[in-house]
PDB file of N, CA and C in Angstrom:
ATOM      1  N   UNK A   1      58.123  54.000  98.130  1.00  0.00           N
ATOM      2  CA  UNK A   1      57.633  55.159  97.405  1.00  0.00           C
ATOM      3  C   UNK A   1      58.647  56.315  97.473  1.00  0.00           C
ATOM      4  N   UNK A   2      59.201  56.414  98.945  1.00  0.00           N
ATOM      5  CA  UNK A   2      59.946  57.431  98.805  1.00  0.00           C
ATOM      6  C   UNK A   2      61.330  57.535  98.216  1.00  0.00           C
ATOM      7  N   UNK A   3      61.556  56.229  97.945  1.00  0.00           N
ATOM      8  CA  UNK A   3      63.117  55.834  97.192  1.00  0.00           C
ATOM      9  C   UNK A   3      62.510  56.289  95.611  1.00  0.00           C
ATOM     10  N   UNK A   4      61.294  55.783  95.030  1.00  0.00           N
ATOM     11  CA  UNK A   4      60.975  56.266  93.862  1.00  0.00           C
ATOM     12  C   UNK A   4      60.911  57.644  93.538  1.00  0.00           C
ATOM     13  N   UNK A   5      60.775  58.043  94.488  1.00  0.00           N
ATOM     14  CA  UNK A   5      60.616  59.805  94.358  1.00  0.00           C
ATOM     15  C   UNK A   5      62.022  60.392  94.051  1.00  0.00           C
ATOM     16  N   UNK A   6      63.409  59.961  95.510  1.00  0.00           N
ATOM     17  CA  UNK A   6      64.395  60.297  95.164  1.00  0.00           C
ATOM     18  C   UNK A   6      65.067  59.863  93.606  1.00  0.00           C
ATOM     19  N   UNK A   7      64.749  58.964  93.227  1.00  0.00           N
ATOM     20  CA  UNK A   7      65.275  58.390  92.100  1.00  0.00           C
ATOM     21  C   UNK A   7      64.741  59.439  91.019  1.00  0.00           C
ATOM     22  N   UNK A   8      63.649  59.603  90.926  1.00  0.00           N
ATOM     23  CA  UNK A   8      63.109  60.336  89.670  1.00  0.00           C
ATOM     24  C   UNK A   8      63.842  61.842  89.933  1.00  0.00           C
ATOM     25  N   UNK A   9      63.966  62.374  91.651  1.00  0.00           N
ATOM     26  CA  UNK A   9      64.482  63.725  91.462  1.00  0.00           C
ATOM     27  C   UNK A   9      65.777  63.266  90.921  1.00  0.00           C
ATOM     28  N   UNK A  10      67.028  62.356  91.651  1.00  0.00           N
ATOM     29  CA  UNK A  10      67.832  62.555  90.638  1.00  0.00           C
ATOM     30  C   UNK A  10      68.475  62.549  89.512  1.00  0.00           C
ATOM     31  N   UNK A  11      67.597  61.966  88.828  1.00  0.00           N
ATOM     32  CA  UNK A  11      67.343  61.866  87.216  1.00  0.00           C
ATOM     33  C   UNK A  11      66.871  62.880  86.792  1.00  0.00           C
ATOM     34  N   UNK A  12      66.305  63.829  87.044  1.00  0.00           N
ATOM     35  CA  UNK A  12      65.597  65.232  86.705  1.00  0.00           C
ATOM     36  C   UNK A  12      66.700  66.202  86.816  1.00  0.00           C
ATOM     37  N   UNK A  13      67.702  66.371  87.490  1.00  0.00           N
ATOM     38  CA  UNK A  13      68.568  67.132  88.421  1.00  0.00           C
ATOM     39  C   UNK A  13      69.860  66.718  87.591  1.00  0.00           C
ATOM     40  N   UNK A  14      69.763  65.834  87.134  1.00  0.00           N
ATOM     41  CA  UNK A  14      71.080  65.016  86.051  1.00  0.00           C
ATOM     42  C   UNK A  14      70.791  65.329  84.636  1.00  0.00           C
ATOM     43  N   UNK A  15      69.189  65.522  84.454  1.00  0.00           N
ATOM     44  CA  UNK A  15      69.218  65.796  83.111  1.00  0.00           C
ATOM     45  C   UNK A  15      69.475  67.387  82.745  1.00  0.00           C
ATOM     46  N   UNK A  16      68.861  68.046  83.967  1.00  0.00           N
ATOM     47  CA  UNK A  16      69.335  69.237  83.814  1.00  0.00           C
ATOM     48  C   UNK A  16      70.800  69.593  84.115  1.00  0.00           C
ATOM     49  N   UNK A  17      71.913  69.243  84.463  1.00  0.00           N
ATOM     50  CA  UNK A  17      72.922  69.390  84.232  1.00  0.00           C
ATOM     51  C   UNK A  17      73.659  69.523  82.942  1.00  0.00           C
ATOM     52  N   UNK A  18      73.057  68.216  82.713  1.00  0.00           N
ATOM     53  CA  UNK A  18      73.811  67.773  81.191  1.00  0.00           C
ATOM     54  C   UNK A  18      73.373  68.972  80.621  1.00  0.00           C
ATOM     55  N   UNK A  19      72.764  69.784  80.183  1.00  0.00           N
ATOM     56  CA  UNK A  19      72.199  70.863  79.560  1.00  0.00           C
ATOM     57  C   UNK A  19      72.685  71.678  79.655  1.00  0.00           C
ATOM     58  N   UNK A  20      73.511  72.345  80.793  1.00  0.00           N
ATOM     59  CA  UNK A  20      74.462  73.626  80.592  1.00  0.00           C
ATOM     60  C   UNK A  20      75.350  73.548  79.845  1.00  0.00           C
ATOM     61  N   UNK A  21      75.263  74.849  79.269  1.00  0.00           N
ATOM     62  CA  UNK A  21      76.415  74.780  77.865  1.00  0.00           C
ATOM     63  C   UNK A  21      77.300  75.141  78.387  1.00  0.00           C
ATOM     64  N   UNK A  22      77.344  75.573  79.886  1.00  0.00           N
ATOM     65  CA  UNK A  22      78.742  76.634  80.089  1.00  0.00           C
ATOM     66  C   UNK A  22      79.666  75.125  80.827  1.00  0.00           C
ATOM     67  N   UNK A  23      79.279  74.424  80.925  1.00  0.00           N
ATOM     68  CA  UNK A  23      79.881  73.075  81.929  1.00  0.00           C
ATOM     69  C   UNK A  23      80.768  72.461  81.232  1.00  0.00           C
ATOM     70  N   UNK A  24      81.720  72.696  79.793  1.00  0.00           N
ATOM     71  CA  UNK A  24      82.457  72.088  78.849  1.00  0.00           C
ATOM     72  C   UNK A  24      81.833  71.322  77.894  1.00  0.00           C
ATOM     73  N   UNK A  25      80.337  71.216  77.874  1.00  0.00           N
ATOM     74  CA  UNK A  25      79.590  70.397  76.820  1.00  0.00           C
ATOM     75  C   UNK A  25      79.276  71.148  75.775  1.00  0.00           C
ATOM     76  N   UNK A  26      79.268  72.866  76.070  1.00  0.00           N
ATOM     77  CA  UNK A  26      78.776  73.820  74.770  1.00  0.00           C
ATOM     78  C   UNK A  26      79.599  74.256  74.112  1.00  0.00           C
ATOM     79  N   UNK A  27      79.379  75.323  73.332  1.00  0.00           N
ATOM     80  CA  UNK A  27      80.092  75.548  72.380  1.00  0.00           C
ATOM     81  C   UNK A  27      81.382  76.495  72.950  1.00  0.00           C
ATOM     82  N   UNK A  28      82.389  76.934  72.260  1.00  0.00           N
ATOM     83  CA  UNK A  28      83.870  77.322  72.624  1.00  0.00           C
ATOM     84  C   UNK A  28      83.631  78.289  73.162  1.00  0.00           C
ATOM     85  N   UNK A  29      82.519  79.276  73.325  1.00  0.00           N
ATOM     86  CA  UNK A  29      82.711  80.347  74.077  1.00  0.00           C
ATOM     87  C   UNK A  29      82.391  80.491  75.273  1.00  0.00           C
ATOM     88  N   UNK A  30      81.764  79.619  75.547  1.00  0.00           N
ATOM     89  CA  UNK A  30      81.425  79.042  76.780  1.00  0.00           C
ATOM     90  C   UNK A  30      82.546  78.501  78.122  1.00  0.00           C
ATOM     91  N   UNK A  31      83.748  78.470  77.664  1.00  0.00           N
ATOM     92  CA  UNK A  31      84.870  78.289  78.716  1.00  0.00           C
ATOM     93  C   UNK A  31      85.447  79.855  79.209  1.00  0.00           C
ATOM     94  N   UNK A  32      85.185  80.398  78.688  1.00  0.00           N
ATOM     95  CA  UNK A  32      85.475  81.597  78.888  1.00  0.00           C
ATOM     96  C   UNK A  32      84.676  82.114  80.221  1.00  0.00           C
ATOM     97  N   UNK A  33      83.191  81.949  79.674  1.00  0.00           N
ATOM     98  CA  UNK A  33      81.896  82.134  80.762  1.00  0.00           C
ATOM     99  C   UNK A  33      82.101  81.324  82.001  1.00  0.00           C
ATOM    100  N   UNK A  34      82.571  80.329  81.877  1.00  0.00           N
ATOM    101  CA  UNK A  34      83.222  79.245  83.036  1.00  0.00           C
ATOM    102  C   UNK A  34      83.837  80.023  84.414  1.00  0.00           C
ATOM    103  N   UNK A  35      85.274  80.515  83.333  1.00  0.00           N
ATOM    104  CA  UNK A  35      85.754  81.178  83.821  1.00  0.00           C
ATOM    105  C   UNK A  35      85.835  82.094  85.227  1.00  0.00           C
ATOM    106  N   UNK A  36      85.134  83.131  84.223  1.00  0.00           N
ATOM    107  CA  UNK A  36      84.217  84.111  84.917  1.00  0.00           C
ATOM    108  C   UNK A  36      83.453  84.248  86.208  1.00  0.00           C
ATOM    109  N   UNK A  37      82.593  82.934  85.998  1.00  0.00           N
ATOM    110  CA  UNK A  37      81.747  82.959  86.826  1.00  0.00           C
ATOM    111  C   UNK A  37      82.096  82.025  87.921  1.00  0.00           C
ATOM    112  N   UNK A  38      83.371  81.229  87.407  1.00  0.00           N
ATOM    113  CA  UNK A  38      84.410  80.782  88.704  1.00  0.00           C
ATOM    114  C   UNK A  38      84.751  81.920  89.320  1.00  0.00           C
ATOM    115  N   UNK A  39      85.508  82.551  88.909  1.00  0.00           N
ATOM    116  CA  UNK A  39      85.957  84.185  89.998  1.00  0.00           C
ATOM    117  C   UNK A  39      84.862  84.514  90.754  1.00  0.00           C
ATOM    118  N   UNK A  40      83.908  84.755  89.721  1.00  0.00           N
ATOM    119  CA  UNK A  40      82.718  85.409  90.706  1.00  0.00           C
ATOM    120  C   UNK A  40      82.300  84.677  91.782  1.00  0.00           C
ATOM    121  N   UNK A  41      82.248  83.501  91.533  1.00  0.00           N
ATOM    122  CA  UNK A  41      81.883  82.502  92.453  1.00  0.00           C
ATOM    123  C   UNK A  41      82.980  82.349  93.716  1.00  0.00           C
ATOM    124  N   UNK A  42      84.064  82.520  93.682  1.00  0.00           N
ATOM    125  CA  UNK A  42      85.481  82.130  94.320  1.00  0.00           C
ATOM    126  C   UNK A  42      85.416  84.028  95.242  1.00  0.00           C
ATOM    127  N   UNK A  43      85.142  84.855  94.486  1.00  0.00           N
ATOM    128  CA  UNK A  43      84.587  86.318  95.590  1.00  0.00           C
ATOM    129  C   UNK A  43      84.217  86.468  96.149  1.00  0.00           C
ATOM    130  N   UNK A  44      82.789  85.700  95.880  1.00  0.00           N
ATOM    131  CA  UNK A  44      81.529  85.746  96.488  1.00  0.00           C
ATOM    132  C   UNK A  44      81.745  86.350  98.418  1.00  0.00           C
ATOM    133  N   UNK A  45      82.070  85.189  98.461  1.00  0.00           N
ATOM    134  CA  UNK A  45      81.951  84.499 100.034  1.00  0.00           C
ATOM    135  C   UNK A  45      83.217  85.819 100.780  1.00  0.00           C
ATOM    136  N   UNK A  46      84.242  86.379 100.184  1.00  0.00           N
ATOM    137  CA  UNK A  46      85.217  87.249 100.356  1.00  0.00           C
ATOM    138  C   UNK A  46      84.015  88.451 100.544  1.00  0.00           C
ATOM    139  N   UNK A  47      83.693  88.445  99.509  1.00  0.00           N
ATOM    140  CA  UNK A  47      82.822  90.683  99.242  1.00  0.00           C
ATOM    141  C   UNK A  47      81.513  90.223 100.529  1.00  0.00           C
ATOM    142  N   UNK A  48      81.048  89.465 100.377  1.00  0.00           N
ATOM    143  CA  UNK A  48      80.224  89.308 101.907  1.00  0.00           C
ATOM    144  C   UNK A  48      80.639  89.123 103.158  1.00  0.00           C
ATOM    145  N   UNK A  49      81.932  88.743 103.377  1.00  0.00           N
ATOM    146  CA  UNK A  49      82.515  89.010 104.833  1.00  0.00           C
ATOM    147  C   UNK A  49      82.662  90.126 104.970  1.00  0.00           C
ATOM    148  N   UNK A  50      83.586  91.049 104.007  1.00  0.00           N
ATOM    149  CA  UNK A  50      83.844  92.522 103.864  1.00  0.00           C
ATOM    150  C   UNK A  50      83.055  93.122 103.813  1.00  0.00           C
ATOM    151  N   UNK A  51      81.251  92.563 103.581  1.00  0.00           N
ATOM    152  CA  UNK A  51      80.722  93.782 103.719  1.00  0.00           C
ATOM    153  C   UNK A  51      79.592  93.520 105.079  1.00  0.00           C
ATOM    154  N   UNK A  52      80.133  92.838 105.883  1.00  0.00           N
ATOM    155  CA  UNK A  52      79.211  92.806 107.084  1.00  0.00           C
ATOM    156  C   UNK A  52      80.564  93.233 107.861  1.00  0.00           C
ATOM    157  N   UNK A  53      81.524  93.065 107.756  1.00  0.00           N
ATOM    158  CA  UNK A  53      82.939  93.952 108.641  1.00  0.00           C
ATOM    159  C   UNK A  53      82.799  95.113 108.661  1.00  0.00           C
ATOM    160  N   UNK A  54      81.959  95.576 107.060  1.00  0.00           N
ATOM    161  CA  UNK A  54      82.495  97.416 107.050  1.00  0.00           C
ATOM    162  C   UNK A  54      80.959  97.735 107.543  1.00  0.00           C
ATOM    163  N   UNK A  55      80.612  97.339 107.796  1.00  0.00           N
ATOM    164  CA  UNK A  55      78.816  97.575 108.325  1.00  0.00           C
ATOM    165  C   UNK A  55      78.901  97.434 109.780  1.00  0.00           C
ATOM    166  N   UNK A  56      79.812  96.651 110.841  1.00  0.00           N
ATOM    167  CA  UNK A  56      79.856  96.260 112.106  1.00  0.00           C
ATOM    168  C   UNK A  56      81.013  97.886 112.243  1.00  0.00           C
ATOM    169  N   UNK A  57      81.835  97.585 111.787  1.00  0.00           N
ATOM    170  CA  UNK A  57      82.712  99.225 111.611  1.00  0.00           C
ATOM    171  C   UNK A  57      82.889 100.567 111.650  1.00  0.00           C
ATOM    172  N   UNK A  58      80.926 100.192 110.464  1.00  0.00           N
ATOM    173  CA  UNK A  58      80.705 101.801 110.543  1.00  0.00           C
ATOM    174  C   UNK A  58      79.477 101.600 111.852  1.00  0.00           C
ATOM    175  N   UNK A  59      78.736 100.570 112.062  1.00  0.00           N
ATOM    176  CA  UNK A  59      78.091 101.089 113.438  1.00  0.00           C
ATOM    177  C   UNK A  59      78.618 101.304 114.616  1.00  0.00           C
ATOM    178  N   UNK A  60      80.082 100.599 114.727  1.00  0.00           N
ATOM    179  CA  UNK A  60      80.971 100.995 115.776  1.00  0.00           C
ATOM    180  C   UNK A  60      81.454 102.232 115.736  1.00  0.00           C
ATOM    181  N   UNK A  61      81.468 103.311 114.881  1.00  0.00           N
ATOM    182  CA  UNK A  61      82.301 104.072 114.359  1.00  0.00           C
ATOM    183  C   UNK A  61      80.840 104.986 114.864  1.00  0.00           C
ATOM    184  N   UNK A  62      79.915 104.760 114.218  1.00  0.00           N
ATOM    185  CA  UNK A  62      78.477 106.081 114.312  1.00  0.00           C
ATOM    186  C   UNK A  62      78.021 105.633 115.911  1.00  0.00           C
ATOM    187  N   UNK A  63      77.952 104.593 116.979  1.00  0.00           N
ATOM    188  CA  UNK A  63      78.214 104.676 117.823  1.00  0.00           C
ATOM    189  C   UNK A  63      79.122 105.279 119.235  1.00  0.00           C
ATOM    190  N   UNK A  64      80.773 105.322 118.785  1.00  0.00           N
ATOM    191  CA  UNK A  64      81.305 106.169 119.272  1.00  0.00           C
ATOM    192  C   UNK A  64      81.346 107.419 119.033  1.00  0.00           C
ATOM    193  N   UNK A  65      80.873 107.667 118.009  1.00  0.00           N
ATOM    194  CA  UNK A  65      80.449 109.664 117.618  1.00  0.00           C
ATOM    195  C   UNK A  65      79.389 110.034 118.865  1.00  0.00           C
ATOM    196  N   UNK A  66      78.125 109.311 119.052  1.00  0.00           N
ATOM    197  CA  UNK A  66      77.043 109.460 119.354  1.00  0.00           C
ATOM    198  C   UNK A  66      77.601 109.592 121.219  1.00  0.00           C
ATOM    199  N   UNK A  67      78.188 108.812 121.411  1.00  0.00           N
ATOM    200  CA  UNK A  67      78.378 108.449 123.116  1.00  0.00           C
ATOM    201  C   UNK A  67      79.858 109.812 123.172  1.00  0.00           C
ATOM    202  N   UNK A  68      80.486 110.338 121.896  1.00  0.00           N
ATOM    203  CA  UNK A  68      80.797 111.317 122.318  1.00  0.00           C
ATOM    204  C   UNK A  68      80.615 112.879 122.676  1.00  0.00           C
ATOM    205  N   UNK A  69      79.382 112.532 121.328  1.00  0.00           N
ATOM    206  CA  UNK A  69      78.917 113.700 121.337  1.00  0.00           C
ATOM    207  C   UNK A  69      77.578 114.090 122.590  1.00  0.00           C
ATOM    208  N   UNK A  70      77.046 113.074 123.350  1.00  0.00           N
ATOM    209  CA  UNK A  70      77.044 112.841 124.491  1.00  0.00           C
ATOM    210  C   UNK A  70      77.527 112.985 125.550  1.00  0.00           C
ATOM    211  N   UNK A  71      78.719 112.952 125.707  1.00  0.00           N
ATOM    212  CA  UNK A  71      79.441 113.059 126.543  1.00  0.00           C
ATOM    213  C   UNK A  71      79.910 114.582 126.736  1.00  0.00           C
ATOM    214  N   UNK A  72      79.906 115.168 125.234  1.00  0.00           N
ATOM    215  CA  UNK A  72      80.319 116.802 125.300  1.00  0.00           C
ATOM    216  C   UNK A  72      78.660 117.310 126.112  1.00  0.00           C
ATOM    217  N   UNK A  73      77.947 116.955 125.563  1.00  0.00           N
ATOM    218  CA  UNK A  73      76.569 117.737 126.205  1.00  0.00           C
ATOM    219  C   UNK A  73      76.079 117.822 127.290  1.00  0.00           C
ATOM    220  N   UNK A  74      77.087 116.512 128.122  1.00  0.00           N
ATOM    221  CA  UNK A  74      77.118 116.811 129.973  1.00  0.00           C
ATOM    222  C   UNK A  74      77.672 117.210 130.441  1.00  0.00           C
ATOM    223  N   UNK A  75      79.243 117.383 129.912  1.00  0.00           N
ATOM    224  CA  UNK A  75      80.102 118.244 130.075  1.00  0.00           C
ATOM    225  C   UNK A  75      79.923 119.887 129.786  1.00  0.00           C
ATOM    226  N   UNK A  76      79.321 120.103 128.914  1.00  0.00           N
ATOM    227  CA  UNK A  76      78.779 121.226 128.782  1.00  0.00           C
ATOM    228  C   UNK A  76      78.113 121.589 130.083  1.00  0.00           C
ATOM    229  N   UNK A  77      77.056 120.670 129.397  1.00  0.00           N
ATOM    230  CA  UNK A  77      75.620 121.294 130.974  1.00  0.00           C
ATOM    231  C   UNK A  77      76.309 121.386 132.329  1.00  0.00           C
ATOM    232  N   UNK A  78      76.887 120.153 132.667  1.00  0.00           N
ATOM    233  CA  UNK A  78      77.150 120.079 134.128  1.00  0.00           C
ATOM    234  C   UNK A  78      78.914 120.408 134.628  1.00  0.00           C
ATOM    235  N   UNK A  79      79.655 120.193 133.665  1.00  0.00           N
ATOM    236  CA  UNK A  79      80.797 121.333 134.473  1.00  0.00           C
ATOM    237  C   UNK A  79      81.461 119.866 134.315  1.00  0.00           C
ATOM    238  N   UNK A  80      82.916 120.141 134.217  1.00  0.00           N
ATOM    239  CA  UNK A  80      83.935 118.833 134.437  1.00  0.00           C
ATOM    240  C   UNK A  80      83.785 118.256 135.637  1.00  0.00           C
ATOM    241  N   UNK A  81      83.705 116.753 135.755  1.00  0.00           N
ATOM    242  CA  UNK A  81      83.804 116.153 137.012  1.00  0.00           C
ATOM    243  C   UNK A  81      84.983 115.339 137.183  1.00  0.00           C
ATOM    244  N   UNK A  82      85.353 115.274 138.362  1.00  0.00           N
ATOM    245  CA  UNK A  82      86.738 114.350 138.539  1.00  0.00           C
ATOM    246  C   UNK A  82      86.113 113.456 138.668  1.00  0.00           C
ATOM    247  N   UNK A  83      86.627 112.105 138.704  1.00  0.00           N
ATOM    248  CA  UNK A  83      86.443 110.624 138.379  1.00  0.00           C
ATOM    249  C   UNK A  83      87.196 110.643 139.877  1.00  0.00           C
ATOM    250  N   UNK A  84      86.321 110.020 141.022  1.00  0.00           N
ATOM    251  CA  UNK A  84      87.243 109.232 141.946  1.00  0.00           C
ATOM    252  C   UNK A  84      87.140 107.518 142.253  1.00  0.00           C
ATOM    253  N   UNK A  85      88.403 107.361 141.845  1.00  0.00           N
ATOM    254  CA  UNK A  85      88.641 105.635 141.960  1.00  0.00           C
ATOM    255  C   UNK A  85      89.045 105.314 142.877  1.00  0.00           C
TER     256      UNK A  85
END
């Protein structure tokens, strides 16, 4: 039964292929759209690394503001301390 099932999905999944016009089966303007949506496709995976880098970046970035501006407000309150190592 379950081989019949796969069989019918991939016959369903094949017929809908054949049907995109943009896949070289449609009409001439359609390679163009190909194109296109190759680049876009070939970006993709690029503009989503770059944008979880500039997001890890800027919380690293609004993090060290925060622990500095922290750091001025004890310094303030409590007076410079020497560090002994």
């Amino acid at each position: 039964m379950l081989t019949r099932s796969a069989s019918l999905v991939v016959m369903l999944a094949s017929l809908a292929a054949r049907a995109c016009p943009v896949c070289g089966v449609g009409p001439e303007f359609g390679q163009g759209t190909y194109l296109i949506m190759s680049g876009i496709l070939s970006a993709l995976p690029l503009v989503a690394i770059g944008g979880v880098v500039a997001w890890v970046a800027l919380r690293m970035r609004a993090a060290a503001k925060l622990e500095a501006a922290e750091e001025s407000r004890l310094v303030t309150r409590y007076g410079a301390q020497k560090n002994v190592n």
